[in-house]
Protein backbone atom coordinates (compact mmCIF):
# COMPACT_ATOMS: atom_id res chain seq x y z
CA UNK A 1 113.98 67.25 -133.57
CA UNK A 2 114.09 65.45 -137.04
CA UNK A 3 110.17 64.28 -136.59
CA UNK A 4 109.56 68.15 -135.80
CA UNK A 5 110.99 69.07 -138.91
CA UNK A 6 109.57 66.88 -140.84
CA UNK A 7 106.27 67.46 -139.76
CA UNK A 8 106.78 71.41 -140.84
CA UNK A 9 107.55 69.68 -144.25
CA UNK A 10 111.23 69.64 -144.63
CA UNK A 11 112.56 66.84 -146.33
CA UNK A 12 115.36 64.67 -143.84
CA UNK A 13 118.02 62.54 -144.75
CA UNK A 14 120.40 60.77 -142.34
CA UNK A 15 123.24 58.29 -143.13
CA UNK A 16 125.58 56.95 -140.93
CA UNK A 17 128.67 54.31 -141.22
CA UNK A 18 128.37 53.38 -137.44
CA UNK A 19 127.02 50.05 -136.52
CA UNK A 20 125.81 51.00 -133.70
CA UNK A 21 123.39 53.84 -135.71
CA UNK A 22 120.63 50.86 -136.96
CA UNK A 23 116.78 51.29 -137.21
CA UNK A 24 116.40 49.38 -134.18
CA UNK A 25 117.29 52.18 -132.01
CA UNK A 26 115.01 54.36 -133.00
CA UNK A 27 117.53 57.00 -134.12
CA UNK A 28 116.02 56.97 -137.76
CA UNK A 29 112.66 58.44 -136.83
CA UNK A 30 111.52 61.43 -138.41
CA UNK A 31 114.43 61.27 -141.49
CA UNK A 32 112.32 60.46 -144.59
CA UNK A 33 115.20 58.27 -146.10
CA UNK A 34 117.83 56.51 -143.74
CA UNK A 35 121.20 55.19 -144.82
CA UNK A 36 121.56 53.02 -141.75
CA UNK A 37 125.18 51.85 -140.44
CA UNK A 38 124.30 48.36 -141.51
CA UNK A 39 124.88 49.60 -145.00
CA UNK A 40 128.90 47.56 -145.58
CA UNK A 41 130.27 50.98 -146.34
CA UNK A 42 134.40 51.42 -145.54
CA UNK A 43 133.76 53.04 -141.92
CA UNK A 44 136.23 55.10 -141.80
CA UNK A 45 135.48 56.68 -145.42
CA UNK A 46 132.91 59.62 -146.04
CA UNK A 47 133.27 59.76 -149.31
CA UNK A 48 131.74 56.19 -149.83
CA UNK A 49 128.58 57.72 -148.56
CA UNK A 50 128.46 61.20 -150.87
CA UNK A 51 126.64 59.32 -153.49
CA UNK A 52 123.52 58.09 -152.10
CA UNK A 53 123.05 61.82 -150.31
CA UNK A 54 123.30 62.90 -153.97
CA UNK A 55 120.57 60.70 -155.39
CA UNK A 56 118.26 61.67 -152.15
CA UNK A 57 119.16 65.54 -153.19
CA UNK A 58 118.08 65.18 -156.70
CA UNK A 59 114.73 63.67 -155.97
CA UNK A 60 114.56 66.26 -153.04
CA UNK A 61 114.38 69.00 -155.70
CA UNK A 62 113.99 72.37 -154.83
CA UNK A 63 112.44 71.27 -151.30
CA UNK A 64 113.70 72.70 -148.10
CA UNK A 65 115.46 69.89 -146.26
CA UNK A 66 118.22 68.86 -143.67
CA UNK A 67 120.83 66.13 -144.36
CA UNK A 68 123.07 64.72 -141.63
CA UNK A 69 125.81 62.50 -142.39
CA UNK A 70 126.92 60.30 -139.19
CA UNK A 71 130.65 59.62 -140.15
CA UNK A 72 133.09 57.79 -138.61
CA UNK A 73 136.67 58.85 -140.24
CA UNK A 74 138.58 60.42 -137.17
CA UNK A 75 137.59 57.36 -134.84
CA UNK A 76 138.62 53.94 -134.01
CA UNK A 77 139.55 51.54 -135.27
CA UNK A 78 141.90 53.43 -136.79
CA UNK A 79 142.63 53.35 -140.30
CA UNK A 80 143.46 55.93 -143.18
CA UNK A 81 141.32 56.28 -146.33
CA UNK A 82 143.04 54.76 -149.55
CA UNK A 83 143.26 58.28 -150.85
CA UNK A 84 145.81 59.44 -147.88
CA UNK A 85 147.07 56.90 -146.49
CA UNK A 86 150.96 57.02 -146.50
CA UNK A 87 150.61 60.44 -146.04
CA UNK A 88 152.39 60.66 -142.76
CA UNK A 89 153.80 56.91 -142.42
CA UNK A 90 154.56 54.32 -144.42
CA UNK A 91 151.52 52.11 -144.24
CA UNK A 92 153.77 49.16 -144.09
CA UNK A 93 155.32 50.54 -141.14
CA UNK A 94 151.92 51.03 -139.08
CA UNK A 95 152.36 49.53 -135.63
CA UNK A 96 148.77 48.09 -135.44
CA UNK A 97 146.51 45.49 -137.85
CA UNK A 98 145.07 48.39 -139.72
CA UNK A 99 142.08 45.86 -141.17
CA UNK A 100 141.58 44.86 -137.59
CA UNK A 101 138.74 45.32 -134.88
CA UNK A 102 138.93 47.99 -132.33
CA UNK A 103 139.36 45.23 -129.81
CA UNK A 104 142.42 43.75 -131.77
CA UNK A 105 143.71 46.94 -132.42
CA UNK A 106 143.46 48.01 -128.53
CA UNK A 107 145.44 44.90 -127.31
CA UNK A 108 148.15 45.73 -130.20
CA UNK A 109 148.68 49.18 -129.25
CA UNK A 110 148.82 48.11 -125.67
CA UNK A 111 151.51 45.78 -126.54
CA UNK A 112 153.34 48.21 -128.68
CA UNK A 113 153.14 50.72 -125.59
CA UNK A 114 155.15 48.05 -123.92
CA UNK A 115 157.63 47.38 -126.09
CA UNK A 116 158.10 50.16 -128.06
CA UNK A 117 156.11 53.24 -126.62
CA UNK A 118 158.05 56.19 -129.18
CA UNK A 119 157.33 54.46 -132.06
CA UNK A 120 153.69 53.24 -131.45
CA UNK A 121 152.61 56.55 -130.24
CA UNK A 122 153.83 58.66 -133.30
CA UNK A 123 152.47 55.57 -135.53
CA UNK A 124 148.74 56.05 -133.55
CA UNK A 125 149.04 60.14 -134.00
CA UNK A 126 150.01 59.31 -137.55
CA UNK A 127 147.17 57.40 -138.32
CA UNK A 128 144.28 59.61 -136.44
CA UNK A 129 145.91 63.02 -138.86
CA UNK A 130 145.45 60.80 -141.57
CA UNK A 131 141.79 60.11 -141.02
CA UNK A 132 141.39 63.55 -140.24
CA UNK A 133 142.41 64.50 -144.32
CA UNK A 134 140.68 61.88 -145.36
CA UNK A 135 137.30 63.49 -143.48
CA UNK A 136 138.85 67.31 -144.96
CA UNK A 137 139.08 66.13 -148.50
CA UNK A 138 135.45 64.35 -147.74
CA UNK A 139 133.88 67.76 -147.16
CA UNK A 140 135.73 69.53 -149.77
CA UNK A 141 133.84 67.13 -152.00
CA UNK A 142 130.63 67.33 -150.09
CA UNK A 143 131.00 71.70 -150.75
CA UNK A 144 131.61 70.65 -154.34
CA UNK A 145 128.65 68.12 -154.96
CA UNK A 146 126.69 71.14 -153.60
CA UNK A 147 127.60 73.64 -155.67
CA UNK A 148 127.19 71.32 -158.55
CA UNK A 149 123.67 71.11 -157.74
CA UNK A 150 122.94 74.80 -156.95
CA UNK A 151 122.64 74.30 -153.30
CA UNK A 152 126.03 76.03 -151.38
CA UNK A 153 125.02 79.37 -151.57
CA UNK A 154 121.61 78.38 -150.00
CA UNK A 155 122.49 75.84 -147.44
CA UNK A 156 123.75 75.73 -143.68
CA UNK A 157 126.44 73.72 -143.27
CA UNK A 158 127.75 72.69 -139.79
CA UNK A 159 130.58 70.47 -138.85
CA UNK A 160 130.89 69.14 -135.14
CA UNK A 161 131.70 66.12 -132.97
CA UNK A 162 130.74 64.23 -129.75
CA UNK A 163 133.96 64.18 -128.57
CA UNK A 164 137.88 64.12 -129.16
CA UNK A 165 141.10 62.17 -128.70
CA UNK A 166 143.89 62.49 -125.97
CA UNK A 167 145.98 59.93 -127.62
CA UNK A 168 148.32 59.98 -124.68
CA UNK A 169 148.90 63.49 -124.50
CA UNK A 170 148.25 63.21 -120.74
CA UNK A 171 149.29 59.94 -119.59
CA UNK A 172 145.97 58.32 -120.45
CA UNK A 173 145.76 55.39 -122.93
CA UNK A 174 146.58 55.76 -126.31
CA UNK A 175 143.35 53.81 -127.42
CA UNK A 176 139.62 54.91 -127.03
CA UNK A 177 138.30 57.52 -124.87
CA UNK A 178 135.76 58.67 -122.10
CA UNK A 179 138.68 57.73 -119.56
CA UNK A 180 139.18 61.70 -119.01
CA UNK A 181 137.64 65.12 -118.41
CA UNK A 182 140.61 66.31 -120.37
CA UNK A 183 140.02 69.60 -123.19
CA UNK A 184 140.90 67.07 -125.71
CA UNK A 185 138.05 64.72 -125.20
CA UNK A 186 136.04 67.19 -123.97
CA UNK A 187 136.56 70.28 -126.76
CA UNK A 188 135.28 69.79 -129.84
CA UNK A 189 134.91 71.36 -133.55
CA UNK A 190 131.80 73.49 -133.86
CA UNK A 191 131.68 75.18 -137.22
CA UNK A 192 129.08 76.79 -138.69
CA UNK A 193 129.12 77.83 -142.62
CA UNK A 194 125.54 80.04 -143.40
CA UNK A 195 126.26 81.55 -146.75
CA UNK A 196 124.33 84.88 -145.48
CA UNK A 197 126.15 85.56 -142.62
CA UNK A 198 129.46 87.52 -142.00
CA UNK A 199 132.36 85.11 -140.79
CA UNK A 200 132.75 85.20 -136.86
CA UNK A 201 134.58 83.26 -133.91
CA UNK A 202 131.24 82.83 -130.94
CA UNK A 203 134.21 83.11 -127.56
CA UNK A 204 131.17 81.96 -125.33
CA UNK A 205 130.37 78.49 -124.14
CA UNK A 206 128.60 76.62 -126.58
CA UNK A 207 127.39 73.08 -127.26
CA UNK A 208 125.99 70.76 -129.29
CA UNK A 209 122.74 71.38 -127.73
CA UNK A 210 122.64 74.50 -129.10
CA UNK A 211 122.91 73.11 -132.81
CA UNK A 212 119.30 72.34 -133.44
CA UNK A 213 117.55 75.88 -131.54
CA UNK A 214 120.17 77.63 -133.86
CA UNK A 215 119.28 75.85 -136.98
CA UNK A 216 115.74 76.33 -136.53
CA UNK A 217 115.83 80.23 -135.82
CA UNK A 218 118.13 80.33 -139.33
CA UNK A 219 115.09 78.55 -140.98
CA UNK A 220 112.71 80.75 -140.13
């Protein structure tokens, strides 16, 4: 979809803080300019990658384009942006190596289900909302950049996900995911800001296959 674009001369962008989102995969075809995952940005911090988008925008002009931003704030391994952490608990008091791996974070939180199960899941949930304003306050200063440039009132923005967290809200582990069919792995955000349309809830079945057809009919 991003070489189609391209080839009807919109300028792409795409930067992601996952390692697993490399050249090497192939994912980075068709986006003019690619902020790969190998980049040693804070993973779980959008805001770290605002500032190269806004160089790419300013040499974009007054070009159409589309700019996706991979982001990996409300995922594991889990750990708060400086900004908000201690929001919700004491960061001292975090029942997990917040600066570890996902691996050494798994086996902790497995331990701590053990031993302490109250304390380790509300430390876990505490965590995860705290990633979740750190990706809220992200936006708010992606909206901002935007209209600092001239660009809100003219540009489609869409939030979404590839999936969500149960964090042991039905018996299943408190780490990682894909272990259930449950709504809250399988639900996820789909927003939709297009500064020319009337604000609306869609109550049919959607996806995120129908992200790209939609974006295509808005751009004519």
């Amino acid at each position: 979809w991003s070489q189609a674009l391209q080839e009807a001369g919109i300028q792409t962008y795409l930067g992601s803080s996952s390692a697993f989102v490399v050249p090497s995969t192939g994912i980075g075809d068709g986006f003019s300019e690619f902020e790969s995952g190998e980049k040693a940005w804070p993973i779980n911090n959008m805001e770290s990658m605002l500032p190269p988008l806004e160089t790419w925008l300013s040499n974009v002009g007054d070009q159409p384009f589309l700019a996706m931003l991979h982001v990996m704030n409300a995922h594991d391994p889990y750990f708060a942006p400086d900004a908000v952490a201690g929001t919700w608990i004491d960061p001292d008091g975090v029942p997990f190596p917040e600066n570890g791996s996902s691996e050494a974070q798994q086996d902790s939180i497995h331990q701590g289900m053990n031993t302490n199960p109250t304390d380790t899941r509300q430390g876990v949930i505490d965590v995860y909302d705290e990633e979740i304003l750190g990706l809220d306050q992200a936006m708010q200063k992606l909206t901002e950049m935007l209209e600092e440039h001239g660009l809100l009132d003219h540009t489609v923005i869409v939030l979404t996900a590839d999936h969500g967290e149960t964090l042991g809200d039905r018996g299943e582990p408190m780490f990682g995911h894909g272990n259930s069919l449950a709504h809250e792995q399988l639900r996820i955000p789909l927003l939709l800001q297009n500064p020319h349309l009337t604000p609306d809830v869609i109550s049919c079945v959607a996806s995120n296959m129908d992200t790209f057809p939609t974006l295509v009919r808005m751009m004519g």
